[in-house]
Protein backbone atom coordinates (compact mmCIF):
# COMPACT_ATOMS: atom_id res chain seq x y z
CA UNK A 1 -3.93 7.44 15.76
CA UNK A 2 -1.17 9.84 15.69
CA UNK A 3 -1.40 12.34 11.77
CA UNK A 4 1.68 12.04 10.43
CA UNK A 5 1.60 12.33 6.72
CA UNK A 6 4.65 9.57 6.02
CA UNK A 7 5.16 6.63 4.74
CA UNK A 8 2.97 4.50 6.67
CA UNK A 9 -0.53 5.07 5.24
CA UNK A 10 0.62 6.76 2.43
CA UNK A 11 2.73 3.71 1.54
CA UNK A 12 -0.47 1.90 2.03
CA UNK A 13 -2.00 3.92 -0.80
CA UNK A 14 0.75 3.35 -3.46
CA UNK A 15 0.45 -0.68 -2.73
CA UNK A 16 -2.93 -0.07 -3.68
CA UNK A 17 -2.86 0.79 -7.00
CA UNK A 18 -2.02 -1.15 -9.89
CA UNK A 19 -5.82 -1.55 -11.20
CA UNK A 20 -7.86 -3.24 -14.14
CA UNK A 21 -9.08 -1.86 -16.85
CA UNK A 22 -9.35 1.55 -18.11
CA UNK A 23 -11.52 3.55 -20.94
CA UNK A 24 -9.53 2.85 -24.82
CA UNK A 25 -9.45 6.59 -25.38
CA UNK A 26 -6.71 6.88 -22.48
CA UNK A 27 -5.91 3.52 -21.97
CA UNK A 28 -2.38 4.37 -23.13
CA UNK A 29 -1.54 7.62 -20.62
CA UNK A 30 -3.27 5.17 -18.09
CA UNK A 31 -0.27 2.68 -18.64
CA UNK A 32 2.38 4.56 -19.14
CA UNK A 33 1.54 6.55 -15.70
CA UNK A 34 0.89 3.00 -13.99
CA UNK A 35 4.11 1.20 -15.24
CA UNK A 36 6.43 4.17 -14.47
CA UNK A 37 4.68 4.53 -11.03
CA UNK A 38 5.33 0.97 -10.69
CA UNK A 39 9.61 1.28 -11.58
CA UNK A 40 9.84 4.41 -9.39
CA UNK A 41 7.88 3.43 -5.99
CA UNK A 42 9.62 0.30 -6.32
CA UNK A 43 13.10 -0.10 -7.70
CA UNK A 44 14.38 3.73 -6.75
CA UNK A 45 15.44 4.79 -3.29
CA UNK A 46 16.24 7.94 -1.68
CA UNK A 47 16.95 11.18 -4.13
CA UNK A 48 16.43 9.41 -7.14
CA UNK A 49 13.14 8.41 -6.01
CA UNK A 50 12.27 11.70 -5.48
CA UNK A 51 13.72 12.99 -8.52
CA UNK A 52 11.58 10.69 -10.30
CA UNK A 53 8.55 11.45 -8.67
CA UNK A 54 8.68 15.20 -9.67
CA UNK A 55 8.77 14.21 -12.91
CA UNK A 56 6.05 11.95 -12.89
CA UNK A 57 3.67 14.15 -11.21
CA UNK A 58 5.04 16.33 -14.36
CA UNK A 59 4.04 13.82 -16.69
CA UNK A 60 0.68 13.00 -15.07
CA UNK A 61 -0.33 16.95 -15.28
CA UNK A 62 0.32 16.73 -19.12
CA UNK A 63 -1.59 13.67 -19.47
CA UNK A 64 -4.62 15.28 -17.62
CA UNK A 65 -4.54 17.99 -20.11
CA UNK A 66 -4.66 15.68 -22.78
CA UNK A 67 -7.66 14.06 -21.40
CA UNK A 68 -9.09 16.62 -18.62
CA UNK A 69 -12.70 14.15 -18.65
CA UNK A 70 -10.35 10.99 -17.38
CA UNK A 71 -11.53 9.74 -14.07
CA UNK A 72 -8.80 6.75 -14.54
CA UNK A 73 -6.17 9.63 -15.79
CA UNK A 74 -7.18 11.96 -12.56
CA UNK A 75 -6.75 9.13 -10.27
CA UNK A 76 -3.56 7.93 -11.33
CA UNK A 77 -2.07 11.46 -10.91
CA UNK A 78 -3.50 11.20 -7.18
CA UNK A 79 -1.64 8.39 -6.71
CA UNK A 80 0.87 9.48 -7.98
CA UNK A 81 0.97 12.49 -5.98
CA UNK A 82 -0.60 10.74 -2.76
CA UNK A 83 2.57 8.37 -3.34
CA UNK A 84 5.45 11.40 -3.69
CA UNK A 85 3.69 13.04 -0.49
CA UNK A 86 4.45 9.50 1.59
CA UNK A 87 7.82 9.27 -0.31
CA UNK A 88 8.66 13.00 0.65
CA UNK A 89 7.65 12.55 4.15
CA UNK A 90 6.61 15.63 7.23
CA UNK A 91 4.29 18.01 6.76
CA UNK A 92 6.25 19.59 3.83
CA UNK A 93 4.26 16.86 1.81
CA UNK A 94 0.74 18.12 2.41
CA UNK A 95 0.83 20.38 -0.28
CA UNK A 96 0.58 17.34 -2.70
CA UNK A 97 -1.67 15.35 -0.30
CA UNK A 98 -3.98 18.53 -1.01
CA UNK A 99 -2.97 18.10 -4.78
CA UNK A 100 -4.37 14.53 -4.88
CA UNK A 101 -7.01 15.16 -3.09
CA UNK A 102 -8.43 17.47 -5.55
CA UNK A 103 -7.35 15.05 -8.32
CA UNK A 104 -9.69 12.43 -6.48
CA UNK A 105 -12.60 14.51 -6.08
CA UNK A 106 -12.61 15.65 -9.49
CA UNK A 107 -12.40 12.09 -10.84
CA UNK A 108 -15.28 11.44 -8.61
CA UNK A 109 -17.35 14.01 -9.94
CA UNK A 110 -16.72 12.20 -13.51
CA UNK A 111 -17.08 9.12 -12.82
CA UNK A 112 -17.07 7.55 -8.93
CA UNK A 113 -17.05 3.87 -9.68
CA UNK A 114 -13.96 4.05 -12.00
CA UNK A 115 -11.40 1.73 -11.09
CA UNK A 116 -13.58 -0.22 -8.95
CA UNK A 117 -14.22 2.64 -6.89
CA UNK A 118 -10.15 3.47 -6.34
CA UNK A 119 -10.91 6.70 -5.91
CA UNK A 120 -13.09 6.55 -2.83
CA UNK A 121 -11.01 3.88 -1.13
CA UNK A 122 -7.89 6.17 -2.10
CA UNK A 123 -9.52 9.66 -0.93
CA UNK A 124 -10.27 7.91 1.96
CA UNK A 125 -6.83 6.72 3.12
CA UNK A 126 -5.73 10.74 2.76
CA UNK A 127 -8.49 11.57 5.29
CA UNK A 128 -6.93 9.37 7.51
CA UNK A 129 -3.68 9.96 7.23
CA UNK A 130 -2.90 13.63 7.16
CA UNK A 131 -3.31 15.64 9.84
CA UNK A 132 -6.31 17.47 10.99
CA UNK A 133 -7.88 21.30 10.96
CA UNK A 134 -5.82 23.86 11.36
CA UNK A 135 -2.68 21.83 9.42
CA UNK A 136 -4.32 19.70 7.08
CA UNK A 137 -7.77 18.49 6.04
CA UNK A 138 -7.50 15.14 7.64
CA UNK A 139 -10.88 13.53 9.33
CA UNK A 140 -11.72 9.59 10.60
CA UNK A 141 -15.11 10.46 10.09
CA UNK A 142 -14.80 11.32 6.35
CA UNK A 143 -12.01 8.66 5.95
CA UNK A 144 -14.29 5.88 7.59
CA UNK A 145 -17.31 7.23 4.99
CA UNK A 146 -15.45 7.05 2.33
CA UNK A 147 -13.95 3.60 3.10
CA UNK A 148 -17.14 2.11 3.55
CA UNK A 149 -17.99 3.21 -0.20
CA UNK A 150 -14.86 2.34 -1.22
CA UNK A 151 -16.26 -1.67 -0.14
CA UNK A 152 -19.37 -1.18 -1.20
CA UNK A 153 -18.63 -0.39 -4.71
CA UNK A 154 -16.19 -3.51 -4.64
CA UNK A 155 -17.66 -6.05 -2.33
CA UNK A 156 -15.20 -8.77 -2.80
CA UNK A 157 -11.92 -6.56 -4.06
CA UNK A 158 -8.58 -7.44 -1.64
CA UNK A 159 -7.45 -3.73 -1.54
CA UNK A 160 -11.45 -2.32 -0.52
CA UNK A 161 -11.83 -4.45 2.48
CA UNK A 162 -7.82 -4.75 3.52
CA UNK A 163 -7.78 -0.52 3.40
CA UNK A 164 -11.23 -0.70 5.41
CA UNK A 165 -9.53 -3.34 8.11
CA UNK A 166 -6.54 -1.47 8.38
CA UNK A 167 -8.70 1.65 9.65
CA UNK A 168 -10.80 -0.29 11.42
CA UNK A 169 -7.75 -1.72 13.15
CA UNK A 170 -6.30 1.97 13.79
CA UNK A 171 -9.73 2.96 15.03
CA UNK A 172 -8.98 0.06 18.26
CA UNK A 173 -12.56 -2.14 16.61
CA UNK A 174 -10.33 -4.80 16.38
CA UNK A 175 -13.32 -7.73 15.83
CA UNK A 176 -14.46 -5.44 12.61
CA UNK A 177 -10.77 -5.04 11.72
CA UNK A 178 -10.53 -9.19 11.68
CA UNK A 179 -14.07 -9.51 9.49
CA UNK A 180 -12.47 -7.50 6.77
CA UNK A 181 -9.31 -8.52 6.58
CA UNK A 182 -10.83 -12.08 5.96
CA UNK A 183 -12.92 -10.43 2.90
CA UNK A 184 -9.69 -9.53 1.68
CA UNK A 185 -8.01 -12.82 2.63
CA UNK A 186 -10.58 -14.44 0.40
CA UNK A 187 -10.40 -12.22 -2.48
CA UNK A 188 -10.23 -14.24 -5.90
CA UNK A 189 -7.17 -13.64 -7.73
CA UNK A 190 -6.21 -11.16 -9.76
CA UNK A 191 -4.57 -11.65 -13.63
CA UNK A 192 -1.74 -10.15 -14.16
CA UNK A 193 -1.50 -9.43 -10.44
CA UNK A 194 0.58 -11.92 -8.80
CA UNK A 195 2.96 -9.72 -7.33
CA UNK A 196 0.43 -7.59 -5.97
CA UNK A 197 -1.78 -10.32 -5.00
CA UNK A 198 1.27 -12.05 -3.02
CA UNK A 199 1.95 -9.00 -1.16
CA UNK A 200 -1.01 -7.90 -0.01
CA UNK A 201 -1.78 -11.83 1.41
CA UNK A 202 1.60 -11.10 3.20
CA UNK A 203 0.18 -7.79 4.62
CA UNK A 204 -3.55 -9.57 5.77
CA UNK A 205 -1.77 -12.23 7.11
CA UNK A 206 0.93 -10.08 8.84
CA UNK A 207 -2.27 -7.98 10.11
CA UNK A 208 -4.28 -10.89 11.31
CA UNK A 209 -1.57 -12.31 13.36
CA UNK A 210 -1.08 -8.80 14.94
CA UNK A 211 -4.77 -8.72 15.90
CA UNK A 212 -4.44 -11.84 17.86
């Protein structure tokens, strides 16, 4: 798979990310982060998508100093990030790519099931998108590691196992590739997900037909 740190896994990580429930104590920076996240990814366009995004990677630095011990806070602001990067496009976006990163690792060193394991599953997609030693710190064999954990610590979660087909898919082991997007296919609903829910059946089904 050709490294190209634009929209096309990175988009894959913001469609991720709209995920259950977080600790009381931040609950609140959690939400605001996640609804804004939400408006800008998808109702703004061009420079004042951008515009927004600066802002809300401002915003998501003052909520992490609010509440530094926040695995849910420090994942949101990788996604955040992670989501600008894809937004930004080229290799001038690795600098945040290398931002989130950070902000996933440190979440994981808090707390590495939080958010049903988003942060694995997210860290993971940034391995395999960016691009390799000496530009970046991408690597399929870290990605694929920390995709598999990603599944494991949600067996039956639609975003775990599509993320984990779509890989499998770039990595050509197309059979694998089908198994998991069926986990996903099957996944139970989510409340208060619909919209999510409907577009990521689009996506397996898109995927599955593309496999044939």
């Amino acid at each position: 798979m050709s490294k190209l740190l634009t929209g096309k896994m990175i988009g894959l990580l913001a469609a991720l990310l709209i995920v259950p429930a977080v600790n009381a104590d931040t609950s609140d920076d959690v939400r605001r982060l996640q609804n804004r996240w939400a408006e800008v990814n998808y109702q703004l366009i061009d420079d004042a998508q951008l515009d927004a995004f600066e802002q809300l990677v401002e915003d998501a630095e003052v909520a992490i100093q609010a509440a530094p011990n926040s695995a849910e806070v420090l994942i949101w602001s990788g996604i955040i990030k992670s989501t600008y990067a894809g937004a930004k496009g080229g290799l001038g976006a690795l600098a945040l790519a290398k931002a989130a990163k950070a902000d996933f690792e440190a979440a994981m060193d808090i707390d590495a099931d939080a958010l049903d394991g988003s942060a694995y599953t997210s860290l993971g997609i940034l391995y395999h998108s960016v691009p390799g030693w000496p530009v970046g710190f991408g690597s399929d064999k870290k990605a694929e590691q920390l995709l598999e954990t990603g599944v494991k610590s949600n067996p039956a979660g639609i975003d775990n196992n599509y993320f984990y087909a779509v890989f499998m898919a770039d990595e050509k082991k197309y059979d694998v590739a089908r198994e998991y997007f069926l986990k996903a296919q099957a996944a139970a609903p989510r409340p208060g997900r619909e919209l999510a829910d409907e577009g990521r059946q689009k996506e397996i089904a898109a995927a599955l037909a593309d496999l044939k």
